[in-house]
N, C-alpha and C. Protein backbone atom coordinates (compact mmCIF):
# COMPACT_ATOMS: atom_id res chain seq x y z
N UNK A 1 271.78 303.88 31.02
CA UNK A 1 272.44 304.13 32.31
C UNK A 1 272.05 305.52 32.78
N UNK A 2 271.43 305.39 34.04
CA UNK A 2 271.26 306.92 34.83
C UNK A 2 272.69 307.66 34.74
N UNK A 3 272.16 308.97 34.52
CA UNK A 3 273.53 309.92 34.38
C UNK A 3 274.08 310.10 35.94
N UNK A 4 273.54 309.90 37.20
CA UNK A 4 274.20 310.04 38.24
C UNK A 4 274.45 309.15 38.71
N UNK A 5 274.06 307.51 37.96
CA UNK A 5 275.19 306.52 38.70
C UNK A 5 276.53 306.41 38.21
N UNK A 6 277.29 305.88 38.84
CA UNK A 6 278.37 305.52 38.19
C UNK A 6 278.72 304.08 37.77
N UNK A 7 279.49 304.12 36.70
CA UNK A 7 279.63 302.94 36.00
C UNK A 7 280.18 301.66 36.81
N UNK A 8 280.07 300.37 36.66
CA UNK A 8 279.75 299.85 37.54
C UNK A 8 281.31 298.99 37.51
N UNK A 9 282.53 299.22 36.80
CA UNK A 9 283.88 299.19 37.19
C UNK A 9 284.45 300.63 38.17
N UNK A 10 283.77 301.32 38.43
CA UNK A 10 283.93 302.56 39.26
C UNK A 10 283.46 303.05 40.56
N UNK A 11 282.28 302.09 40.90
CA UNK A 11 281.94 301.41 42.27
C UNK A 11 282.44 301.07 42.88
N UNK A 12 283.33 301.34 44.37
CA UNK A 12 283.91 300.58 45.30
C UNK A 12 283.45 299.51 46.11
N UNK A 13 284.07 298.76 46.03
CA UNK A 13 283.58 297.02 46.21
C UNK A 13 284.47 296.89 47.54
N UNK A 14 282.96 296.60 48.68
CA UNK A 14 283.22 295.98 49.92
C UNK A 14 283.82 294.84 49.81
N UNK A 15 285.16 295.38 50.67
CA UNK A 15 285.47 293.70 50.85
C UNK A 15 285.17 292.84 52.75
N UNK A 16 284.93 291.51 52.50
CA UNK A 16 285.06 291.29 54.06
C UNK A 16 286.64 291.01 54.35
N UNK A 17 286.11 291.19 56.19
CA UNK A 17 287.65 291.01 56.86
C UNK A 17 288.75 289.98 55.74
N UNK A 18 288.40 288.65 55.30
CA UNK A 18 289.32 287.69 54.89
C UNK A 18 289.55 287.83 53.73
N UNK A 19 288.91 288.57 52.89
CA UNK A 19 289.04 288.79 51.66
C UNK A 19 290.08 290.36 51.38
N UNK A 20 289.95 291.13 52.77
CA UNK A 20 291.07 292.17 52.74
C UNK A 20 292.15 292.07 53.00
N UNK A 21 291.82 290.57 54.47
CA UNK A 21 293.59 290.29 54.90
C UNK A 21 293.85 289.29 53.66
N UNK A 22 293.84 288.49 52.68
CA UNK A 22 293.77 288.21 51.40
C UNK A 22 294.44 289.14 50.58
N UNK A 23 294.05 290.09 50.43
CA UNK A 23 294.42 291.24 49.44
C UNK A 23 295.61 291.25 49.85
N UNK A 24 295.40 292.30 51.02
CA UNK A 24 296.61 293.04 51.81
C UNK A 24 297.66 292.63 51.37
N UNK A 25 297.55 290.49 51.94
CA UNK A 25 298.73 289.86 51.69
C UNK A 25 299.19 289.58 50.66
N UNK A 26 298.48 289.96 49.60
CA UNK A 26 299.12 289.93 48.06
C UNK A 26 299.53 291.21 47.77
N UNK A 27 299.19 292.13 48.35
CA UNK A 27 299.73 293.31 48.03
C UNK A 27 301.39 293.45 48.66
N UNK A 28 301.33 292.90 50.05
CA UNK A 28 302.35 293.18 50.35
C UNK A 28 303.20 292.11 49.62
N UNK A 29 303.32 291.14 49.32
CA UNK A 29 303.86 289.87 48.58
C UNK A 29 304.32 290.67 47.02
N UNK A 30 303.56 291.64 46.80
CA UNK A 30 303.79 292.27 45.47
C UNK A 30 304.78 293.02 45.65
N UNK A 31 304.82 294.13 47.05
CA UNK A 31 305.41 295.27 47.00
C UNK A 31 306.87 294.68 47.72
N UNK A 32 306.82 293.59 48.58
CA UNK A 32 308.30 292.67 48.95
C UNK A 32 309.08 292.29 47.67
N UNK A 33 308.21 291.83 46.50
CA UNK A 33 309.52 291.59 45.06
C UNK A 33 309.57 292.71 44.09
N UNK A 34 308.42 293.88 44.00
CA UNK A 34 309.57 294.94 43.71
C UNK A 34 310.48 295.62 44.76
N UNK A 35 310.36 295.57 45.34
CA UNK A 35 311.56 295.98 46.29
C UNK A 35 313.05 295.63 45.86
N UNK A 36 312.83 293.88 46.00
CA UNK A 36 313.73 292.74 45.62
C UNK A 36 314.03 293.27 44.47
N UNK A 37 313.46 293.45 43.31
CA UNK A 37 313.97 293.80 42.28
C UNK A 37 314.68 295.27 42.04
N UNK A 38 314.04 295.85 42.50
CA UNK A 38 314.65 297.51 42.72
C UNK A 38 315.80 297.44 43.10
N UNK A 39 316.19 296.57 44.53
CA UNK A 39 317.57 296.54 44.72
C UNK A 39 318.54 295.51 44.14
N UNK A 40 317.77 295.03 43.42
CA UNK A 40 318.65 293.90 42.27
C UNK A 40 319.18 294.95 41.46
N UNK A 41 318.17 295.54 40.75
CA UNK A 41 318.54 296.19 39.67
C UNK A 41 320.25 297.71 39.83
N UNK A 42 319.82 297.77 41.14
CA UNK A 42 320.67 298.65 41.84
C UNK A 42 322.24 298.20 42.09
N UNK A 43 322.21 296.70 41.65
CA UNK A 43 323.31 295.81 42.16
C UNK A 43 323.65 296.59 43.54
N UNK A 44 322.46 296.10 44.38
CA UNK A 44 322.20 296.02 46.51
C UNK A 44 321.92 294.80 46.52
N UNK A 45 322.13 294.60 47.81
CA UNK A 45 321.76 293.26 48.21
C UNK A 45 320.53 293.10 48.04
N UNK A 46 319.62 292.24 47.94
CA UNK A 46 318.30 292.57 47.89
C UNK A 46 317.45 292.17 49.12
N UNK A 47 318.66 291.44 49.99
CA UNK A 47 318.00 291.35 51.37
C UNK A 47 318.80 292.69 51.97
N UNK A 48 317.84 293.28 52.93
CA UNK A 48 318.34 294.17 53.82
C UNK A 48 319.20 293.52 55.41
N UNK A 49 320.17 294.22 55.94
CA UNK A 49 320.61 293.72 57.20
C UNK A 49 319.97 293.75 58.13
N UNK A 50 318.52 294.05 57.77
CA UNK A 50 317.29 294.25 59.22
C UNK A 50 316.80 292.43 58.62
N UNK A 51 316.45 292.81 57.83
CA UNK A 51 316.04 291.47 57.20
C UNK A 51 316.68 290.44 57.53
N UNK A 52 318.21 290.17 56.84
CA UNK A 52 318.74 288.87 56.96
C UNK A 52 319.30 288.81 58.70
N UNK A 53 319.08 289.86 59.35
CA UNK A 53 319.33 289.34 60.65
C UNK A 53 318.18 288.59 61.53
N UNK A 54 316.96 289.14 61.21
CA UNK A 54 315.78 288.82 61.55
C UNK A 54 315.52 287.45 61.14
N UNK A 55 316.19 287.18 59.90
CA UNK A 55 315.54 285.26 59.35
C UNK A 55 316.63 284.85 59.98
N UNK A 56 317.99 285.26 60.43
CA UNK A 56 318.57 284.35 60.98
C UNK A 56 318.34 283.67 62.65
N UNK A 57 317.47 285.13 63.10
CA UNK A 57 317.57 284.61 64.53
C UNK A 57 315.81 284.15 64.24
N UNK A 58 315.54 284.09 63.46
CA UNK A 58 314.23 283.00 63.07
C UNK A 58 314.84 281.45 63.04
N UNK A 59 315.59 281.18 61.77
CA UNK A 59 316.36 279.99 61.82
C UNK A 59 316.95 279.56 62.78
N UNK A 60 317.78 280.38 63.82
CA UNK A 60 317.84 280.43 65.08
C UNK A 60 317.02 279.26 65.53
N UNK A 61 316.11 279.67 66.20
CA UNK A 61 314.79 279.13 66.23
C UNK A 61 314.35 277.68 66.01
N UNK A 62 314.13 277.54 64.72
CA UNK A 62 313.76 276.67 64.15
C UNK A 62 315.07 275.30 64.14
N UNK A 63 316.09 275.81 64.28
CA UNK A 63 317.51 275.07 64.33
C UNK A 63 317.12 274.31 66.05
N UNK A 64 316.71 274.77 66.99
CA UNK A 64 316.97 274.47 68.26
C UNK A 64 315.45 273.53 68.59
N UNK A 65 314.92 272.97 67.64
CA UNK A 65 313.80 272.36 67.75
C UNK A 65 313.99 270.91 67.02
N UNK A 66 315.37 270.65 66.16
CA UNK A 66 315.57 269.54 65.79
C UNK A 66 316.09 268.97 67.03
């Protein structure tokens, strides 16, 4: 191995557009259940009142389409 490359787990790896919004969304999917758990562990609700107001006027929604 050349001494001025770098090793090739240490290379930053292009990603394309779908493979980042991909990521992203597992990242954020990751960082939504520690959250969940953080405020479990806290005995908090683990939904927030921004949150459970927001899925309700979602369900909202979805209620007025049956």
């Amino acid at each position: 191995m050349n001494r001025t490359s770098k090793p090739r787990a240490a290379r930053p790896t292009r990603l394309t557009s779908s493979d980042e919004r991909r990521s992203r969304l597992r990242l954020r999917e990751l960082c939504d259940e520690v959250l969940a758990s953080y405020r479990a562990a806290r005995g908090a609700d683990p939904i927030s009142a921004t949150e459970r107001a927001e899925a309700e006027q979602l369900l909202a929604r979805f209620g007025a389409l049956r």
